[in-house]
C-alpha atoms as a PDB file:
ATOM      1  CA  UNK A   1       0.000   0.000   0.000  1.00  0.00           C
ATOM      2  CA  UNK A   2       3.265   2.468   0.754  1.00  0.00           C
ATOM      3  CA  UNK A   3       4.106   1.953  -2.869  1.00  0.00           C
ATOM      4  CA  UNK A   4       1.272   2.344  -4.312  1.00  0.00           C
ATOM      5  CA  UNK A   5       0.449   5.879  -2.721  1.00  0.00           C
ATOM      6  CA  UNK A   6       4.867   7.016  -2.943  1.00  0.00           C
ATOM      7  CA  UNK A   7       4.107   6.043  -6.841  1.00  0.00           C
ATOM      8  CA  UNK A   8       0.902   8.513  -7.086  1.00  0.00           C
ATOM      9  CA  UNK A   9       2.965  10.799  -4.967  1.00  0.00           C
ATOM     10  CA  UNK A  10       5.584  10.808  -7.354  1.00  0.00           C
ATOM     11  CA  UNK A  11       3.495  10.575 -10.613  1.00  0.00           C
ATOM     12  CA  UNK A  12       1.484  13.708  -9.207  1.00  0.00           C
ATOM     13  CA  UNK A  13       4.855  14.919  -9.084  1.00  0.00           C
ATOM     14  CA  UNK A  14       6.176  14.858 -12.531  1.00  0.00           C
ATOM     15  CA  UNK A  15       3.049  15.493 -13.488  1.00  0.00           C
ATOM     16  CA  UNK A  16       2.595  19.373 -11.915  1.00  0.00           C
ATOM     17  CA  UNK A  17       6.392  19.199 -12.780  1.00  0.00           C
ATOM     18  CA  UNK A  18       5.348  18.581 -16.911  1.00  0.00           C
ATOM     19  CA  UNK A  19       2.655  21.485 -17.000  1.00  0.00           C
ATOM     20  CA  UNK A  20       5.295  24.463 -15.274  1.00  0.00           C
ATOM     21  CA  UNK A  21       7.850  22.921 -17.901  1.00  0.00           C
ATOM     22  CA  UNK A  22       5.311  22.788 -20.468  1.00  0.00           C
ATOM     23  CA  UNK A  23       4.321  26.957 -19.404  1.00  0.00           C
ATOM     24  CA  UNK A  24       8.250  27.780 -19.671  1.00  0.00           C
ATOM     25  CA  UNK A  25       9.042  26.064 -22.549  1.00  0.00           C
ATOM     26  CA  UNK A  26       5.675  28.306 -24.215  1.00  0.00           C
ATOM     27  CA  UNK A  27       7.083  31.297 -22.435  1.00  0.00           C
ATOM     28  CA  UNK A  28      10.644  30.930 -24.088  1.00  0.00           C
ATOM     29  CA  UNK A  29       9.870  29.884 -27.485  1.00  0.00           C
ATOM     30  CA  UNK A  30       7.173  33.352 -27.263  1.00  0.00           C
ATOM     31  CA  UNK A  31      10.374  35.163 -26.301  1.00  0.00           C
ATOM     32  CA  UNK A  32      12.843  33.777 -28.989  1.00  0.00           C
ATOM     33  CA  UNK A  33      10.695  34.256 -31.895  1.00  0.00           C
ATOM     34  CA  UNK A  34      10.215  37.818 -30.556  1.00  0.00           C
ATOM     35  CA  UNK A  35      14.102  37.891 -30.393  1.00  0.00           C
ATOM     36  CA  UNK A  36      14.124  36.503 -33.876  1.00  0.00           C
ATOM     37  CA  UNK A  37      11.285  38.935 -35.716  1.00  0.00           C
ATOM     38  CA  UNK A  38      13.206  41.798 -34.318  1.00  0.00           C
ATOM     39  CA  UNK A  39      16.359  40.378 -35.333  1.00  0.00           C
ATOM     40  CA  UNK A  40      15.150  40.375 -38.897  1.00  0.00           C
ATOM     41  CA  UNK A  41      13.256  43.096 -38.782  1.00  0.00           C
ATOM     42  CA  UNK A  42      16.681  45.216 -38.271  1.00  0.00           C
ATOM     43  CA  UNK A  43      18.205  43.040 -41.110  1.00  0.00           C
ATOM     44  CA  UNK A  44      15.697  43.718 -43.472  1.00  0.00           C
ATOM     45  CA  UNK A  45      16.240  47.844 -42.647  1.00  0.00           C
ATOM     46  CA  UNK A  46      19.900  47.588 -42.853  1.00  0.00           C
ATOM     47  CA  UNK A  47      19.535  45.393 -46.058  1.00  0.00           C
ATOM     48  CA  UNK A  48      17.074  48.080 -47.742  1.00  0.00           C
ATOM     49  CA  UNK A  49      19.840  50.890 -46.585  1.00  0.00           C
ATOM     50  CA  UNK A  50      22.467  49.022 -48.490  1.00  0.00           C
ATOM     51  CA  UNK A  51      20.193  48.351 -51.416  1.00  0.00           C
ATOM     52  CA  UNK A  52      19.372  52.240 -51.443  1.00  0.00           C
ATOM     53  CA  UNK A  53      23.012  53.517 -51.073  1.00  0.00           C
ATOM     54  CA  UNK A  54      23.976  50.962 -54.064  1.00  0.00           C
ATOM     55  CA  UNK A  55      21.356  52.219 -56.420  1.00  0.00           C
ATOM     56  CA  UNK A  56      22.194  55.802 -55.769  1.00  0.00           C
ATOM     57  CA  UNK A  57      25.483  54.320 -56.437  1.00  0.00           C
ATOM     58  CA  UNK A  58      24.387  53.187 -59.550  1.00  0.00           C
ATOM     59  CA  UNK A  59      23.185  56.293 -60.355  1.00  0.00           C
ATOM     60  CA  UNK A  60      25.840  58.436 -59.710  1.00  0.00           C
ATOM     61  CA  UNK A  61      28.266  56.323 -61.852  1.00  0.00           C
ATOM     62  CA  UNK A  62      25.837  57.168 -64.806  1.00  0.00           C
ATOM     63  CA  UNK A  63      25.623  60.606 -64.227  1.00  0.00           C
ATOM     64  CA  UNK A  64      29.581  60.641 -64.059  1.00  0.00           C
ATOM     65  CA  UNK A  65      29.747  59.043 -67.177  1.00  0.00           C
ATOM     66  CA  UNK A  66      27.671  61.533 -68.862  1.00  0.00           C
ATOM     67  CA  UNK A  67      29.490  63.814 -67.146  1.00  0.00           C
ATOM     68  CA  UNK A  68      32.529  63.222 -68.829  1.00  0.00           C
ATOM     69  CA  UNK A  69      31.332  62.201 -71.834  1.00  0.00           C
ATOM     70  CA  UNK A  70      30.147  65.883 -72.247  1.00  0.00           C
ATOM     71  CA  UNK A  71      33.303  66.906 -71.145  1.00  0.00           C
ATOM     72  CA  UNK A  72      35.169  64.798 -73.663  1.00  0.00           C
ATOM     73  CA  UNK A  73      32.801  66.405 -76.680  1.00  0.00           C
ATOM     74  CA  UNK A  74      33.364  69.887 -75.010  1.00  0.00           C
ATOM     75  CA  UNK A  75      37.008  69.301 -75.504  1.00  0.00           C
ATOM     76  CA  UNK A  76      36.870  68.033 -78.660  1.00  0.00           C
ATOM     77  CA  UNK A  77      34.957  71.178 -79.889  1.00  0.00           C
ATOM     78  CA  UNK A  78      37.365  73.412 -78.431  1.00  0.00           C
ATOM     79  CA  UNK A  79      40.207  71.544 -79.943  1.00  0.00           C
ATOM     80  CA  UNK A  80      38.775  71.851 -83.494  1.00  0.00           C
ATOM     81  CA  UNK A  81      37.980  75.308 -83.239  1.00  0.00           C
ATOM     82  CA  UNK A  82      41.791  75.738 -81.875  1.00  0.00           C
ATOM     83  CA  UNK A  83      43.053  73.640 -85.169  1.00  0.00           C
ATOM     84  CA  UNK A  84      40.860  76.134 -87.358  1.00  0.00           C
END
């Protein structure tokens, strides 16, 4: 009879002992997929930044180019006129 109730004892036990671990184990995972949205959240900004400073990158190579493409046919003009 000592058995039997020490083994409900202890199976009540582990029992209440599951459901707290069960609670935490809720309670963490909520916290590391916060930790994990707002990690890529800020990746996603930073990522857009880099995309942004690139194109205007882009953009300023093209506008250097036809920068000095105009200053190559300014030149040009100025040396023919020099020749005449």
């Amino acid at each position: 009879m000592k058995k039997i109730i020490l083994s409900l004892a202890i199976v009540s036990l582990l029992i209440s002992c599951k459901e707290e671990t069960t609670e935490k184990v809720k309670e963490a995972t909520k916290a590391v997929s916060a930790d994990l949205k707002q990690a890529t959240d800020s990746a996603k900004v930073k990522a857009k930044k880099v995309l942004d400073s690139t194109k205007m990158g882009e953009k300023a190579k093209v506008l250097i180019i036809k920068g000095a493409e105009q200053v190559e046919k300014g030149a040009k003009k100025v040396q023919e006129t020099v020749k005449k």
